[in-house]
C-alpha atoms as a PDB file:
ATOM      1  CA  UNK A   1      94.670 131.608  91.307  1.00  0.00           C
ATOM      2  CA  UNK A   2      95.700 128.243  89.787  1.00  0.00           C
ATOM      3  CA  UNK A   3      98.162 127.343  93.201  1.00  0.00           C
ATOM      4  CA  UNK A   4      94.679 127.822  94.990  1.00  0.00           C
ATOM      5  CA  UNK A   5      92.460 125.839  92.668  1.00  0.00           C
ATOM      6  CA  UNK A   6      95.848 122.739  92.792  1.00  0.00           C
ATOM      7  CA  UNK A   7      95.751 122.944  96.262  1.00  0.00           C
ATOM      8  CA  UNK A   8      92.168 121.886  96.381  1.00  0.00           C
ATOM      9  CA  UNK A   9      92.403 119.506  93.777  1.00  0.00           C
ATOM     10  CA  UNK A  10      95.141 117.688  96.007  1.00  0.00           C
ATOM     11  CA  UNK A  11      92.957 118.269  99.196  1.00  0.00           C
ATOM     12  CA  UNK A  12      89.158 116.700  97.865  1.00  0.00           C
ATOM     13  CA  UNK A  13      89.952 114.723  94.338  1.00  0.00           C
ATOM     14  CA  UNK A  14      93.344 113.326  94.812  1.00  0.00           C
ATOM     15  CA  UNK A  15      92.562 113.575  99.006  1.00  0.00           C
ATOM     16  CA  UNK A  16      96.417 114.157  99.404  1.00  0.00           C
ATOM     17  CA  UNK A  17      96.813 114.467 103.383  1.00  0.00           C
ATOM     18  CA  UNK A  18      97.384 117.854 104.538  1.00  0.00           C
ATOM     19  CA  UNK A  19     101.130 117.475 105.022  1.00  0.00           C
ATOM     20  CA  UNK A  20     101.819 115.793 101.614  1.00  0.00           C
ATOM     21  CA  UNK A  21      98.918 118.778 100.340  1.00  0.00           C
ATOM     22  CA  UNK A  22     101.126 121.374 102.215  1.00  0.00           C
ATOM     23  CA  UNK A  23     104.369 120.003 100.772  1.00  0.00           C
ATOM     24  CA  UNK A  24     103.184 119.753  97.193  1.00  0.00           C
ATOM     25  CA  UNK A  25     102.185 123.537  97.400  1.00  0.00           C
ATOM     26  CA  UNK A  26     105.692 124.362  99.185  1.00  0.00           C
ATOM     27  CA  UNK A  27     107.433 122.590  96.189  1.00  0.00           C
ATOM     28  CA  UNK A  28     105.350 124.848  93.668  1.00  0.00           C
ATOM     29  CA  UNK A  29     106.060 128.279  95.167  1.00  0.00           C
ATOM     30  CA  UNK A  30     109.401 126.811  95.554  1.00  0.00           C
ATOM     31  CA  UNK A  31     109.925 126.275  91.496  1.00  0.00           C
ATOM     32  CA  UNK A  32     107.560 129.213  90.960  1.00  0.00           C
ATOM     33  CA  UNK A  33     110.187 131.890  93.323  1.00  0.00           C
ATOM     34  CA  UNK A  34     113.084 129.941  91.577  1.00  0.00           C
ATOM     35  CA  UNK A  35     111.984 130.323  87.422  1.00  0.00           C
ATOM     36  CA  UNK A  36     111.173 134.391  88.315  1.00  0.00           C
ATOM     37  CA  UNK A  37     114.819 135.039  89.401  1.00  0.00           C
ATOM     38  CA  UNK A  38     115.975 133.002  86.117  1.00  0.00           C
ATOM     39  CA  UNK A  39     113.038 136.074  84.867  1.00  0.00           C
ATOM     40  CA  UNK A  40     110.364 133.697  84.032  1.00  0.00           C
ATOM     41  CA  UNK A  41     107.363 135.227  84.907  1.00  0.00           C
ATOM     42  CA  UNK A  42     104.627 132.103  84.154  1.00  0.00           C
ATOM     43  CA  UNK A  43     104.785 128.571  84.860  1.00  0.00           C
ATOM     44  CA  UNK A  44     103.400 127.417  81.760  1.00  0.00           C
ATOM     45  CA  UNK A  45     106.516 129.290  80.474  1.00  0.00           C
ATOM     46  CA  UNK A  46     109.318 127.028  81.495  1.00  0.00           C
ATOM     47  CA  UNK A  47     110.959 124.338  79.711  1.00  0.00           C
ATOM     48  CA  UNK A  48     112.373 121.117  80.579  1.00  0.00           C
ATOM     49  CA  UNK A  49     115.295 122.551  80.569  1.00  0.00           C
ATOM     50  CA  UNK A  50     114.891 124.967  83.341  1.00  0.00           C
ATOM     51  CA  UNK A  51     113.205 122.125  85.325  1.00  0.00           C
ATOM     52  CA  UNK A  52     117.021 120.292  84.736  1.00  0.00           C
ATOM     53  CA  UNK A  53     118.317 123.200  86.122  1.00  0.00           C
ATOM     54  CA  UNK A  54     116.457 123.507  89.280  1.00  0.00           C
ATOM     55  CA  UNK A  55     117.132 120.028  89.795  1.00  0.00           C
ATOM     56  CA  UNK A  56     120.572 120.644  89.715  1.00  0.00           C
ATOM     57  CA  UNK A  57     120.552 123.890  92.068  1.00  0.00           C
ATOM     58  CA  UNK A  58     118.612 121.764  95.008  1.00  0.00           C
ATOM     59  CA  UNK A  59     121.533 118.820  94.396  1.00  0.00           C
ATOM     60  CA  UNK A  60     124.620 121.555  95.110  1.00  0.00           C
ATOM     61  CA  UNK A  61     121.917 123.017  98.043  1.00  0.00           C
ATOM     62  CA  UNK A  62     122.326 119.057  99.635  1.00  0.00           C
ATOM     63  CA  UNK A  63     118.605 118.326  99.418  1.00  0.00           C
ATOM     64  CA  UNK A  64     118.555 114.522  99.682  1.00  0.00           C
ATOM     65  CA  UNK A  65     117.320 112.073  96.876  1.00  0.00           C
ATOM     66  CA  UNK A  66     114.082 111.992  98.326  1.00  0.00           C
ATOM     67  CA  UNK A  67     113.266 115.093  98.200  1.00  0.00           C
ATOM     68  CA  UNK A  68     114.284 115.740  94.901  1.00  0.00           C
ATOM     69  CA  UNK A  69     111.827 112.636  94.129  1.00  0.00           C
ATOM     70  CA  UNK A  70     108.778 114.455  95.984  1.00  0.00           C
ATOM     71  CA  UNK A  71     109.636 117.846  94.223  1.00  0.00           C
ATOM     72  CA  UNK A  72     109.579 116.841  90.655  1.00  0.00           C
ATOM     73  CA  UNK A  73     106.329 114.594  91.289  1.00  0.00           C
ATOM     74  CA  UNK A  74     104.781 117.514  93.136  1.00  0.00           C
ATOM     75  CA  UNK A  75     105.589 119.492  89.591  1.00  0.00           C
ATOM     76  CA  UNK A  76     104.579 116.322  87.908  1.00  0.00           C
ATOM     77  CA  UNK A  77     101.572 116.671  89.221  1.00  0.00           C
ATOM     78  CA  UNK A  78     100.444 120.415  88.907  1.00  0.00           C
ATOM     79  CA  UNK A  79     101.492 119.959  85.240  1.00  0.00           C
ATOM     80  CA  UNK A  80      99.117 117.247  84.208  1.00  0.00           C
ATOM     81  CA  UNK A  81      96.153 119.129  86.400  1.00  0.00           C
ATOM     82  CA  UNK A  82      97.274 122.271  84.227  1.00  0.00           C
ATOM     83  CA  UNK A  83      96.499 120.013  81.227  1.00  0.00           C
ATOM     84  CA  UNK A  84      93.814 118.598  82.576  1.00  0.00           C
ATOM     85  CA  UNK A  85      92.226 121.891  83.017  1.00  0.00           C
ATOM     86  CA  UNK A  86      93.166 123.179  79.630  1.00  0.00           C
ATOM     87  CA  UNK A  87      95.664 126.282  80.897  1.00  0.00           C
ATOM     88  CA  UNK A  88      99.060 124.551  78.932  1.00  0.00           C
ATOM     89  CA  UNK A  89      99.069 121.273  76.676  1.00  0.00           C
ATOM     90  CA  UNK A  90     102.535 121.038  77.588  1.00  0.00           C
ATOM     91  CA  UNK A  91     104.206 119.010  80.557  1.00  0.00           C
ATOM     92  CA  UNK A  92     107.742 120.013  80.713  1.00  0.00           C
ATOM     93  CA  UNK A  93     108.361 117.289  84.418  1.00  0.00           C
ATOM     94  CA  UNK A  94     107.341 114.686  82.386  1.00  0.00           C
ATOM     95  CA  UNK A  95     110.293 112.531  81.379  1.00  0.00           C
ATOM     96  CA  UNK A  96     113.236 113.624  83.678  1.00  0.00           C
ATOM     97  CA  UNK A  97     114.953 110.895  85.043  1.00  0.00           C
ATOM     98  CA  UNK A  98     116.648 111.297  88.537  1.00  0.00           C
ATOM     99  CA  UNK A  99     119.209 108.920  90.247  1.00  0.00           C
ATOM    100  CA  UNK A 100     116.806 105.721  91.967  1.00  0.00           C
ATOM    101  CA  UNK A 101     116.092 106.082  95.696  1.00  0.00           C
ATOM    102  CA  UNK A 102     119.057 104.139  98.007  1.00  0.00           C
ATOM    103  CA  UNK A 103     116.793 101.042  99.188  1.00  0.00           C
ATOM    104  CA  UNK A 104     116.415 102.089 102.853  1.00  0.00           C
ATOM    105  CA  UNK A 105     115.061  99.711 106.041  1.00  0.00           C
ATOM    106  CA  UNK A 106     112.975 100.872 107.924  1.00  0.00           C
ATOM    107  CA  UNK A 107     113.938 102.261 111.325  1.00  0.00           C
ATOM    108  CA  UNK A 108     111.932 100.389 114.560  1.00  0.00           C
ATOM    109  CA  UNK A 109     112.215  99.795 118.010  1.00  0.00           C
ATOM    110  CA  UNK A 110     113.020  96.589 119.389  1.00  0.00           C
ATOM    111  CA  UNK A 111     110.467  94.470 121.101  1.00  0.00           C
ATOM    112  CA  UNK A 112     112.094  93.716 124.092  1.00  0.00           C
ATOM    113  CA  UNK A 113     112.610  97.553 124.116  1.00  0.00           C
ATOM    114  CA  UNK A 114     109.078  98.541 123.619  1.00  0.00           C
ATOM    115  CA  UNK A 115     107.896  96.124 125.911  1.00  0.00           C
ATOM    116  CA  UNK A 116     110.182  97.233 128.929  1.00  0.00           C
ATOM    117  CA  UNK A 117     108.851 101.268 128.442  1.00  0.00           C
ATOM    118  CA  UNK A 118     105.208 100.340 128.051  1.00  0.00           C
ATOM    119  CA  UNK A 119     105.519  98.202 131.354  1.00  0.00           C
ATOM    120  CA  UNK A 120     106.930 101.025 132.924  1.00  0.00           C
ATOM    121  CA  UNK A 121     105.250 104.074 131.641  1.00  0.00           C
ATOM    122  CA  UNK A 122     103.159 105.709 134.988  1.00  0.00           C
ATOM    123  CA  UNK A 123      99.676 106.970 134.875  1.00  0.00           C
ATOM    124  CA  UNK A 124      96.886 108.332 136.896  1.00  0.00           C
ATOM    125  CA  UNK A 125      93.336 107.900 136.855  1.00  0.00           C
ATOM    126  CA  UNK A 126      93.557 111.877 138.396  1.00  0.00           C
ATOM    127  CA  UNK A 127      96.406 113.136 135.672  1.00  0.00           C
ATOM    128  CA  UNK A 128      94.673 113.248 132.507  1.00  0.00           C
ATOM    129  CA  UNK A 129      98.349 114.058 130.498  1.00  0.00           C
ATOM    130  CA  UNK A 130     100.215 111.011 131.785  1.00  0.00           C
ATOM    131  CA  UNK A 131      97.222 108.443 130.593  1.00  0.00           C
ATOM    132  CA  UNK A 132      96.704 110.634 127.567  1.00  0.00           C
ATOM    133  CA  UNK A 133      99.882 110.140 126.315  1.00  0.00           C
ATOM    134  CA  UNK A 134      99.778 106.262 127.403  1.00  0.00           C
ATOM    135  CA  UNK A 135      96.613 105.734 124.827  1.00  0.00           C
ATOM    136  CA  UNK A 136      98.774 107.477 122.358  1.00  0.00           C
ATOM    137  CA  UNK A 137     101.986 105.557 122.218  1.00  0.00           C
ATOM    138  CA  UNK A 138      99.926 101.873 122.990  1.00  0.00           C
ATOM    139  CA  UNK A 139      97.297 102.535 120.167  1.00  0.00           C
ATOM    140  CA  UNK A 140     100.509 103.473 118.008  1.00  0.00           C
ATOM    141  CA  UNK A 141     102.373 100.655 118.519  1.00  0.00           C
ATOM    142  CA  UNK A 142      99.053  98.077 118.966  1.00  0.00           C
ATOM    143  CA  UNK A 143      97.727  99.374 115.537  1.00  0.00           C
ATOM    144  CA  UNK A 144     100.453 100.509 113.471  1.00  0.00           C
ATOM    145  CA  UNK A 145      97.636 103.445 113.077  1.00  0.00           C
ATOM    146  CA  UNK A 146      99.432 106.868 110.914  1.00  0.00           C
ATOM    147  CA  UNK A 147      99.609 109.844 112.753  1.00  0.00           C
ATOM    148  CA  UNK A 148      96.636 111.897 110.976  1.00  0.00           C
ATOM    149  CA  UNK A 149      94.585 108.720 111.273  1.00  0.00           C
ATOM    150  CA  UNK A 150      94.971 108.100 115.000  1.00  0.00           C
ATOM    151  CA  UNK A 151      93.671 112.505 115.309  1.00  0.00           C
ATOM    152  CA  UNK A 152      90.710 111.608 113.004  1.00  0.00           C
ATOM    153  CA  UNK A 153      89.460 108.913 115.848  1.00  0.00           C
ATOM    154  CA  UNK A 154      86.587 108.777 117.468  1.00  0.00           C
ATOM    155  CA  UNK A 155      85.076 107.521 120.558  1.00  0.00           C
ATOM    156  CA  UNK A 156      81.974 105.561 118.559  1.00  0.00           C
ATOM    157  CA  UNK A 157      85.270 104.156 116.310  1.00  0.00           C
ATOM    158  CA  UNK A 158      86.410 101.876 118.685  1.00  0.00           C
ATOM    159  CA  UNK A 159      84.080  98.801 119.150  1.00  0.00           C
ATOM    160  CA  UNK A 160      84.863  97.233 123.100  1.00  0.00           C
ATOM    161  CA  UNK A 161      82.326  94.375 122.461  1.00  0.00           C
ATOM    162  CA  UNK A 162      84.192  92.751 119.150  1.00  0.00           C
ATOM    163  CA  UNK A 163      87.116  94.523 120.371  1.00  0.00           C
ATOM    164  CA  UNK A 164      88.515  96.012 117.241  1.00  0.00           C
ATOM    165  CA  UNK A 165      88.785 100.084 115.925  1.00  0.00           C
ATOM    166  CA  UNK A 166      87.765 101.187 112.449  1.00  0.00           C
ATOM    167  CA  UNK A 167      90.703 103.281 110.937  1.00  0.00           C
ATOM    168  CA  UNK A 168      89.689 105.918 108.088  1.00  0.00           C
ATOM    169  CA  UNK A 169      92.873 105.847 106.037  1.00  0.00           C
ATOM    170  CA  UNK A 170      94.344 107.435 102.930  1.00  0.00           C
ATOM    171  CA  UNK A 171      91.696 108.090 100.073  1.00  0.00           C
ATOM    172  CA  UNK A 172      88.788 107.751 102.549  1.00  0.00           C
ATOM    173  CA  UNK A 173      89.611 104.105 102.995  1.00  0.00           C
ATOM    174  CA  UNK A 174      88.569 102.028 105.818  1.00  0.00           C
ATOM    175  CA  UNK A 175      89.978  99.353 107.558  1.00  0.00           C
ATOM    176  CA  UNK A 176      89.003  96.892 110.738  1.00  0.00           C
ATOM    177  CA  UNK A 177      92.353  96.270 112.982  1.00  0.00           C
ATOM    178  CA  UNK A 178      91.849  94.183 116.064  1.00  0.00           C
ATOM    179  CA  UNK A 179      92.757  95.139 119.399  1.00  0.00           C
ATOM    180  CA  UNK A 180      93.595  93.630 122.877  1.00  0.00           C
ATOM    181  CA  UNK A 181      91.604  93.499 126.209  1.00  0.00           C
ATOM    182  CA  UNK A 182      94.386  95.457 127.894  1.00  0.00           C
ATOM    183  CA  UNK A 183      93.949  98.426 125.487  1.00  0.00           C
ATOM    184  CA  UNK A 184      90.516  98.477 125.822  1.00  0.00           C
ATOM    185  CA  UNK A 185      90.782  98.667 129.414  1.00  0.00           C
ATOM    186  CA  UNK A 186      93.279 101.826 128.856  1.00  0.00           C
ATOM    187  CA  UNK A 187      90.600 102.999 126.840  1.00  0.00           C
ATOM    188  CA  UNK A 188      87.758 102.804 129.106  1.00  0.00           C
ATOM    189  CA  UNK A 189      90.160 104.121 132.366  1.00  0.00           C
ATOM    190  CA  UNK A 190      91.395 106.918 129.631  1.00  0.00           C
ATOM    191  CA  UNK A 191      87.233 107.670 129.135  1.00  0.00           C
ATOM    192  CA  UNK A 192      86.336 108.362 133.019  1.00  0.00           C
ATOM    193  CA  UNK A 193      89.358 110.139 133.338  1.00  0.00           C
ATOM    194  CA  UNK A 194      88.462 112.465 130.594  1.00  0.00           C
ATOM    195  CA  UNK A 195      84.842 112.624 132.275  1.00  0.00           C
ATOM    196  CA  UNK A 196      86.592 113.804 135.368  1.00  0.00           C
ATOM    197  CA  UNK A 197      88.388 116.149 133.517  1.00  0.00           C
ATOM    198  CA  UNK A 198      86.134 118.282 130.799  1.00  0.00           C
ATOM    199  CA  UNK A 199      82.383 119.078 131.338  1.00  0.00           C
ATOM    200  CA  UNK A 200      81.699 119.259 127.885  1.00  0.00           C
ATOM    201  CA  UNK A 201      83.740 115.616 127.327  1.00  0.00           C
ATOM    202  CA  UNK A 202      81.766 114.086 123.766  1.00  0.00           C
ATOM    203  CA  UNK A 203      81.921 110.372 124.969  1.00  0.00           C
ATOM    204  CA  UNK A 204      81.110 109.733 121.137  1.00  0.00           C
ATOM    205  CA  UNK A 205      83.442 112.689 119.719  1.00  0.00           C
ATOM    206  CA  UNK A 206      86.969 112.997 119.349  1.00  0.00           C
ATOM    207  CA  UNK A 207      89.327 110.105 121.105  1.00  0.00           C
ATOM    208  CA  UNK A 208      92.990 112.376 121.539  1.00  0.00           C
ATOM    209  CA  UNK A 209      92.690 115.249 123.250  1.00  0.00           C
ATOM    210  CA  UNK A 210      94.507 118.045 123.899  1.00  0.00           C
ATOM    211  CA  UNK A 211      95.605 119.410 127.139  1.00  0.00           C
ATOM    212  CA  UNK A 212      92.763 121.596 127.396  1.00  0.00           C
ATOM    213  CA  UNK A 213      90.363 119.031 126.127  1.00  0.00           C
ATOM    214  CA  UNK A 214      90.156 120.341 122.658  1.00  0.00           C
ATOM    215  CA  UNK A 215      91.011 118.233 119.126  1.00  0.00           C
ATOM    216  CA  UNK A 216      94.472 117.178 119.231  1.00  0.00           C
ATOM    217  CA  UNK A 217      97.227 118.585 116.766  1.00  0.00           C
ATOM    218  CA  UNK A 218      99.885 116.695 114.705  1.00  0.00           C
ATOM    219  CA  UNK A 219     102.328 118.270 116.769  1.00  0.00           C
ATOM    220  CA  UNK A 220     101.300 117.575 120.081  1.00  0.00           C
ATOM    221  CA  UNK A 221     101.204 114.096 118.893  1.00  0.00           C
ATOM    222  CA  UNK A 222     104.602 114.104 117.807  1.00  0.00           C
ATOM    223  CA  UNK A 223     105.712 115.607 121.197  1.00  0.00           C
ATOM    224  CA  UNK A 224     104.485 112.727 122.904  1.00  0.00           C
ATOM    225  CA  UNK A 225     105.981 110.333 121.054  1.00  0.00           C
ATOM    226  CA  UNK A 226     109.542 111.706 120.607  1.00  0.00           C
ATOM    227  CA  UNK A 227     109.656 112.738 124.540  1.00  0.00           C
ATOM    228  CA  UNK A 228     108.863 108.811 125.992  1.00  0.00           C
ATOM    229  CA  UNK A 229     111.621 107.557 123.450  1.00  0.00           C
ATOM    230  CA  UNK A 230     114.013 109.908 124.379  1.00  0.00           C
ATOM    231  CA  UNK A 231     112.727 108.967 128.036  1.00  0.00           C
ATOM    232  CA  UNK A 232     113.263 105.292 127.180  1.00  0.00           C
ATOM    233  CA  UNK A 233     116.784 105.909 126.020  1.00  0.00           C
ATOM    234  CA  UNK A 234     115.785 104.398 122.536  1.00  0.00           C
ATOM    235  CA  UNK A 235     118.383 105.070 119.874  1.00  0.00           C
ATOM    236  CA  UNK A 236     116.254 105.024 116.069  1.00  0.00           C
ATOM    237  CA  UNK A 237     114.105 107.445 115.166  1.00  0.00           C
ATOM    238  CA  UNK A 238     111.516 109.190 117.568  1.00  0.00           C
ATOM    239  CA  UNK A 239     108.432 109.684 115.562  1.00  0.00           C
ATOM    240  CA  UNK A 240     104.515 108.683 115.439  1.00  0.00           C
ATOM    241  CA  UNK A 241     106.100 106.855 112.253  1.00  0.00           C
ATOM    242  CA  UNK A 242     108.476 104.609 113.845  1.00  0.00           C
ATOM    243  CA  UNK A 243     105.984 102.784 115.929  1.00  0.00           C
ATOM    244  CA  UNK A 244     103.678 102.282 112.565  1.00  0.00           C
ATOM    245  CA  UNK A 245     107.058 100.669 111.462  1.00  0.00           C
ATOM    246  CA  UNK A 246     107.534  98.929 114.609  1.00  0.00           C
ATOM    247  CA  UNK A 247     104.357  97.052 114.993  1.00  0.00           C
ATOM    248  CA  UNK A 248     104.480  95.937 110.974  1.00  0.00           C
ATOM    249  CA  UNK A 249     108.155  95.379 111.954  1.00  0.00           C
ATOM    250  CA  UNK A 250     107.417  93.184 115.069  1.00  0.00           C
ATOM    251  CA  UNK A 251     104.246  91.319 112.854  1.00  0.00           C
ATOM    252  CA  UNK A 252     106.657  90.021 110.316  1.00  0.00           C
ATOM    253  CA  UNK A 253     109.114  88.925 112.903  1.00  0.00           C
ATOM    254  CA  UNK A 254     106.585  86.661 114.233  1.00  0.00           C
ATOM    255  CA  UNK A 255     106.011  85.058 111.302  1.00  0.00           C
ATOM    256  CA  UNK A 256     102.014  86.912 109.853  1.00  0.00           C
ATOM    257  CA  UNK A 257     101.960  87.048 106.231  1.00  0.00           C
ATOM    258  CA  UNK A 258     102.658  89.963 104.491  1.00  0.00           C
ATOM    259  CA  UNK A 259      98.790  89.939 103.206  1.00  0.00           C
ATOM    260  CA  UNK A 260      97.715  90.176 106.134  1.00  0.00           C
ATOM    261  CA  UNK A 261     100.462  93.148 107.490  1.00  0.00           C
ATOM    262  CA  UNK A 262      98.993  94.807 104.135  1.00  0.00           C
ATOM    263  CA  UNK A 263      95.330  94.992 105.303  1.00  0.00           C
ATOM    264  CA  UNK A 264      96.160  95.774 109.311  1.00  0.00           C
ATOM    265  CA  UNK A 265      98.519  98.634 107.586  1.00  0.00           C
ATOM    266  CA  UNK A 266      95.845 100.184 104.911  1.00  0.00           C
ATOM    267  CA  UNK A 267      98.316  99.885 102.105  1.00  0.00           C
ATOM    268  CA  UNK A 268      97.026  99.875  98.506  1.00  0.00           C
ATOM    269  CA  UNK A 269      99.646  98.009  97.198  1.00  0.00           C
ATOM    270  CA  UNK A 270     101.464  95.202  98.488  1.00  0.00           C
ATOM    271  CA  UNK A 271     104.866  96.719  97.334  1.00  0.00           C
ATOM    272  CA  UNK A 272     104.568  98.776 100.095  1.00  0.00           C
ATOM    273  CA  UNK A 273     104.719  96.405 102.664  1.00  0.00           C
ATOM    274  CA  UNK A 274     107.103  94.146 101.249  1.00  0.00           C
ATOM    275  CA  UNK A 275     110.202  96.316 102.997  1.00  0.00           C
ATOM    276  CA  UNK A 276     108.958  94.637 106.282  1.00  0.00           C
ATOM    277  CA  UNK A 277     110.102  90.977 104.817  1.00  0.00           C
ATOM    278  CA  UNK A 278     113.549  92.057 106.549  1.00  0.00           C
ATOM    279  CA  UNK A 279     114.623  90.262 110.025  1.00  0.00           C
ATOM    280  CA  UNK A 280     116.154  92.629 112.616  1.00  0.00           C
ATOM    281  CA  UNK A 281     119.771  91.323 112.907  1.00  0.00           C
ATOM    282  CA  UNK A 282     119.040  89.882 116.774  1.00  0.00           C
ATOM    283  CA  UNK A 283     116.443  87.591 114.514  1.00  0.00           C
ATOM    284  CA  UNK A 284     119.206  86.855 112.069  1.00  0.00           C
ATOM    285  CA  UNK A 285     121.407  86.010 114.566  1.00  0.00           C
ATOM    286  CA  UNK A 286     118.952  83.821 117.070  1.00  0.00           C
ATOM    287  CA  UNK A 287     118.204  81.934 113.452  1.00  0.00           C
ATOM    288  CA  UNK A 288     121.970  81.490 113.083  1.00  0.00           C
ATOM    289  CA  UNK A 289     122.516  79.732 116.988  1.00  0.00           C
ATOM    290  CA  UNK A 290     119.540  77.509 116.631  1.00  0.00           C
ATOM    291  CA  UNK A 291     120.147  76.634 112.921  1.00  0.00           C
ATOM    292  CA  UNK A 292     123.616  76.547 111.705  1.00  0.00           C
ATOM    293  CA  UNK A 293     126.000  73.521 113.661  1.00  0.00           C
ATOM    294  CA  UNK A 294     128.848  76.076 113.151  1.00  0.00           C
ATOM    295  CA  UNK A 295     127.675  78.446 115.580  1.00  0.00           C
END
C-alpha cells in the first residue's frame, strides 16, 4: 500500500520523528477520506483544484494557519515521493499559495520563575518518582534537549568527567551540550536511587524511566512537565517544549550569540534560532531604567 511504503519513507530516508511521521500520515488519510466523499476514488486522481477545495473546507472547520501549512506540505510531500517512485508524474500541492504564518514569540518561563520551582522542587533518595521527575524538568531546562531526544538518552551518553551529554537529534545528528556539577550530582543521586529501585537497572541503558522501570513514553514525559508548572502557578504554556524555549530564551537574554544558541539547540539552520533575538519585556524594561534619562 503506497500510505505504508510513505510512511516508511518519512520514518528511515527523510527520518521524520514519529509525531511529525504520525501527523504526515493523519494528514493523508485525512485528504484521502475527504476526495472519496467528493467520489474520488485515487489520489493520483485529484486536481489542484480539489486540493483548493479542501483547503477551504479545513478554513470554515477553524483549523489554524499552521495547520493548514503542515497539511499541504504533508501532501507536498507524498506527491513528489509518488513521482519519485514513478506511480503519477503529476503534483497537484505544488504551487498553492496559503496566507504567511502570523510571526509568533515564543512562549517561556521566566528566570526568576524557573529558578524559584527548581529550588523548591522535593525529592528523595527512597522515592524514585519525585527525583525522576526532578532529572526531567532540570535536564530540560539545563539543555534545551527536545522531548524525543531527552527518551532516546542513555546512561553511557552523559560524560561526568568532561561534564557534558551527547544529544542524538533530528536526522541522526549529534551534538555536545555542556552541563553543570549540580546536574551531574542529580544524575549520579538519580543512578543509586534507580539501583535501589529495579534489579534489572542497565547502569549503561536507558536514562528516563518509567514508573515501573521500563523505557519512558512521550506522554509520561509530558505529564511531568505540565503537572510541576501547573504546581508552580506558571501562566505560558506547560510543555517539554517550553523549557527548550526557555533555556534558548534565557541564553539570549544573557547576552551568548545566536551561533552558539544554534549548535547547543541542534538547529540546521540559523533561521531557526533567530526568533530567540527577542528580549522578554522585564529585559526591555530593566534596559529602559538603566539607559534612557527619561525614565
Amino acid at each position: 500500500m503506497v500510505v505504508e511504503e510513505f510512511r516508511e519513507y518519512l520514518a528511515y530516508e527523510k527520518r521524520f520523528s514519529v509525531h511529525t511521521t504520525e501527523a504526515y500520515i493523519k494528514d493523508i488519510t485525512q485528504f484521502t477520506s475527504y476526495i472519496n466523499d467528493l467520489g474520488i476514488e485515487f489520489l493520483y486522481a485529484v486536481s489542484s483544484q480539489q486540493i483548493r477545495l479542501w483547503v477551504v473546507h479545513l478554513v470554515e472547520n477553524n483549523y489554524q494557519a499552521s495547520s493548514l501549512h503542515r497539511k499541504l506540505s504533508s501532501l507536498n510531500t507524498f506527491y513528489k515521493f509518488s513521482i519519485r517512485k514513478g506511480y503519477t508524474t503529476i503534483n497537484p500541492a505544488k504551487g498553492i499559495q496559503l496566507p504567511k504564518l502570523p510571526s509568533r514569540l515564543p512562549k517561556y518561563v521566566e528566570q526568576k520563575n524557573i529558578e524559584n520551582f527548581l529550588n523548591h522542587m522535593q525529592t528523595n533518595e527512597d522515592d524514585f518518582v519525585s527525583i525522576r521527575n526532578k532529572v526531567v524538568i532540570e535536564i530540560l531546562y539545563a539543555t534545551g534537549i527536545r522531548r524525543q531526544e531527552l527518551l532516546n538518552l542513555k546512561w553511557k551518553d552523559i560524560d561526568e568527567n568532561l561534564k557534558q551529554v551527547k544529544i542524538l537529534g533530528k536526522g541522526n545528528k549529534e551534538r555536545i551540550v555542556p552541563i553543570s556539577n549540580e546536574l551531574i550530582q542529580l544524575l549520579l543521586t538519580y543512578k543509586i536511587t534507580c539501583k535501589k529501585h529495579f534489579e534489572n537497572f542497565d547502569s549503561w541503558g536507558q536514562l528516563i524511566l518509567s514508573d515501573n522501570g521500563g523505557k519512558a513514553y512521550p506522554v509520561l514525559i509530558y505529564r511531568i512537565v505540565h503537572s510541576t508548572l501547573k504546581e508552580a502557578e506558571v501562566k505560558t504554556q506547560k510543555s517539554p517544549h517550553v523549557l527548550r524555549h526557555t533555556f534558548a530564551t534565557h541564553l539570549s537574554n544573557q547576552g551568548a550569540p545566536l551561533n552558539d544558541i544554534k549548535e547547543l539547540l541542534g538547529h540546521a539552520s540559523l533561521a531557526s534560532t533567530q526568533v530567540y533575538t527577542h528580549n522578554s519585556i522585564e529585559k526591555l524594561k530593566e534596559i529602559f531604567k538603566h539607559s534612557h534619562p527619561k525614565a
